[in-house]
Structures are given as structure tokens and as C-alpha cells.
Protein backbone atom coordinates (compact mmCIF):
# COMPACT_ATOMS: atom_id res chain seq x y z
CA UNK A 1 -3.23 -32.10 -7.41
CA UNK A 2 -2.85 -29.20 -9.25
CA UNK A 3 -1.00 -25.73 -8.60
CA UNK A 4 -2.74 -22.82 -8.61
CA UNK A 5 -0.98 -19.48 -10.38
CA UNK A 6 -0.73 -16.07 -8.66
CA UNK A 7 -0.44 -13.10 -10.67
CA UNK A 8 1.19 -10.68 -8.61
CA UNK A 9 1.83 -7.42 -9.81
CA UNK A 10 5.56 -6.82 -11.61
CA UNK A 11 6.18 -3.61 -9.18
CA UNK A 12 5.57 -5.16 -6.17
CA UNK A 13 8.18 -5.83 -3.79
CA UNK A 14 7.73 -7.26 0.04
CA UNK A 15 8.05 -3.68 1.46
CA UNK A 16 5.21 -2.64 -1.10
CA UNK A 17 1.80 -3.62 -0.24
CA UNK A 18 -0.26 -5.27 -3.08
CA UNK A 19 -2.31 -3.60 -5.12
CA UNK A 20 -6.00 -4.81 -5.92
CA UNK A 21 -6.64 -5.25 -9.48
CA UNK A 22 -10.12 -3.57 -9.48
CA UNK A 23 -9.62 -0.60 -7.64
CA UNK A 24 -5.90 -0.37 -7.46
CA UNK A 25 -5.30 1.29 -3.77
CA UNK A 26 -3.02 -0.60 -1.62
CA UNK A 27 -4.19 -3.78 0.27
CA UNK A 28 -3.93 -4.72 4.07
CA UNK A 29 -3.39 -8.53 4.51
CA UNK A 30 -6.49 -8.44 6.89
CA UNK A 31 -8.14 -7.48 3.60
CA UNK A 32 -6.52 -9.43 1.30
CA UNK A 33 -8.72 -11.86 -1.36
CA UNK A 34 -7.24 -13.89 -4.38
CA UNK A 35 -10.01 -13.35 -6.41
CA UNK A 36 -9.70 -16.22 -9.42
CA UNK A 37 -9.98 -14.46 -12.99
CA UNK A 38 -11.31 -17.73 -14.17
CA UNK A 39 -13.98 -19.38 -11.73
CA UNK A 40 -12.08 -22.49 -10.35
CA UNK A 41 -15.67 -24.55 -11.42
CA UNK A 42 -14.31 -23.19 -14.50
CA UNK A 43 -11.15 -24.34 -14.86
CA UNK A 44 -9.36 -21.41 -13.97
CA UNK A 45 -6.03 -21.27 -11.96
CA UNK A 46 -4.49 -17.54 -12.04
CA UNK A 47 -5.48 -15.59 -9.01
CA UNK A 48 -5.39 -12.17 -8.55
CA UNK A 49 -4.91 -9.78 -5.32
CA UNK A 50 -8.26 -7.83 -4.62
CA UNK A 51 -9.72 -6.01 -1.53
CA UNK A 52 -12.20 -8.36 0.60
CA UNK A 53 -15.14 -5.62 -0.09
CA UNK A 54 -13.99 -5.77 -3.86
CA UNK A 55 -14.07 -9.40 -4.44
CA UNK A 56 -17.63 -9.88 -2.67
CA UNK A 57 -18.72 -7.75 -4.69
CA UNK A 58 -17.96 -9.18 -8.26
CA UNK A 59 -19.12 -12.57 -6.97
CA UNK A 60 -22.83 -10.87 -5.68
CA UNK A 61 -22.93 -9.22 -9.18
CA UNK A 62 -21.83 -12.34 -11.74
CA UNK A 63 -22.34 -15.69 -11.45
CA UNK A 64 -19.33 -18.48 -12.19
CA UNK A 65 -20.42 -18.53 -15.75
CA UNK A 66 -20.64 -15.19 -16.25
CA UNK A 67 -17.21 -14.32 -15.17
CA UNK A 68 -15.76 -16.77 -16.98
CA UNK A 69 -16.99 -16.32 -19.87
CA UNK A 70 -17.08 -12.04 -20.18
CA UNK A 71 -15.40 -11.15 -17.44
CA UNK A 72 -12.04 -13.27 -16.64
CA UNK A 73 -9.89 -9.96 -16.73
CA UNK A 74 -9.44 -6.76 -14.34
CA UNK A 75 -10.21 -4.36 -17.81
CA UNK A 76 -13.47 -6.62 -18.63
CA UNK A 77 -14.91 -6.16 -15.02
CA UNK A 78 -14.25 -2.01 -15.15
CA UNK A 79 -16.47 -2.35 -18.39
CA UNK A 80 -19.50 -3.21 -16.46
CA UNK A 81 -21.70 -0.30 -15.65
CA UNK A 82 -22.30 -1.37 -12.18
CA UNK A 83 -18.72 -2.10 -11.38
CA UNK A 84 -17.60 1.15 -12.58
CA UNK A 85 -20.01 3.04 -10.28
CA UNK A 86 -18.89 0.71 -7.45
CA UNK A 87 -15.24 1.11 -7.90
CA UNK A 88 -15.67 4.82 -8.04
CA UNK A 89 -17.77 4.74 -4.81
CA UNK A 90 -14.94 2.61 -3.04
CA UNK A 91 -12.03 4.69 -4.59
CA UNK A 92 -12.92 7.16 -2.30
CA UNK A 93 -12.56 4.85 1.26
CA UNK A 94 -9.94 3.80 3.24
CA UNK A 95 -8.00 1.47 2.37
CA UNK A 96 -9.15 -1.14 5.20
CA UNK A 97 -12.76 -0.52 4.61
CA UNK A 98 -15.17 -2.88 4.70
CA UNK A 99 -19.39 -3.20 4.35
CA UNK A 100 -21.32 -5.67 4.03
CA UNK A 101 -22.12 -6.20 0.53
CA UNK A 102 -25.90 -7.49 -0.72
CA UNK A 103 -26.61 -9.68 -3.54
CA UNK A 104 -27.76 -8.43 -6.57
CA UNK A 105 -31.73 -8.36 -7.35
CA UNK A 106 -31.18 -10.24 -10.26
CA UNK A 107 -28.94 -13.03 -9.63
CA UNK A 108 -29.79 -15.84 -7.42
């Protein structure tokens, strides 16, 4: 069996609430995701703290393939056009928000 890696965040203490890693406000544990940088299909093991909202919506966007092969890092994601505009659309909610998020038109 093999162990799977968090990366948690160097500042973070137990009194501090994690941070996501794609839109960096502060996340509930009711909203809490470990979104893998590296598909687990894929062979990846380091997971990453991300709002629920956040990490449905980087899986409706890319497939497995896709993220692991452009897009296995926080900084690769924020260069996509689409995840820009949505992380600057979400920036501006609470930080227990939550919609339902639709699959892209052109992934199926």
C-alpha cells in the first residue's frame, strides 16, 4: 500500500485555517478537498488543500491527462485563461461558498 503525501502549507499552524492553493482564502473543513497535483491514475501522491467549489472546478475543466501533464502545480493552473477568470470570480465570495459547478462544453 502506498502513502500518500500532503503538502500543507509552511505557515500553517492548527489555530490557522488552511489555505487553498488556487485561490488562497482560508478554508472551512466542511469545505475542505485534497486536490492531487498529479492525477492518482497518474501516479501522483502529493495532495494539496483546495476549496470544494475550487477543486470541482479544475476537474470539470481538465481531464487526468491534462493535469498531469501541464498542469500538476498551483502556478500552472492560474496560467489558464479560464481558471484565472474563475478564481477572480470566486475571490470575491465567502469563504464557505459553494455552487454547483457544470462541466465544460468541451470535455467529456
Amino acid at each position: 500500500m502506498r502513502r500518500i503525501r500532503r503538502v500543507d502549507p509552511p505557515e500553517s499552524t492548527p489555530a490557522e485555517p488552511l489555505r487553498c492553493i488556487l485561490c488562497s482564502r482560508p478554508v472551512p473543513p466542511a469545505q475542505l478537498d485534497w486536490h492531487h497535483l498529479v492525477p492518482k491514475l497518474k501516479g501522483g501522491r502529493e495532495t494539496a488543500p483546495m476549496h470544494r467549489i475550487c477543486h470541482r472546478q479544475i476537474h470539470a475543466l481538465f481531464s487526468e491527462t491534462q493535469l498531469a501533464r501541464h498542469y500538476a502545480t498551483a502556478d500552472a493552473l492560474l496560467t489558464h485563461p479560464e481558471v484565472r477568470a474563475f478564481v477572480n470570480w470566486v475571490s470575491s465570495k465567502p469563504d464557505d461558498f459553494h455552487e454547483a459547478v457544470r462541466r465544460h462544453r468541451g470535455r467529456r
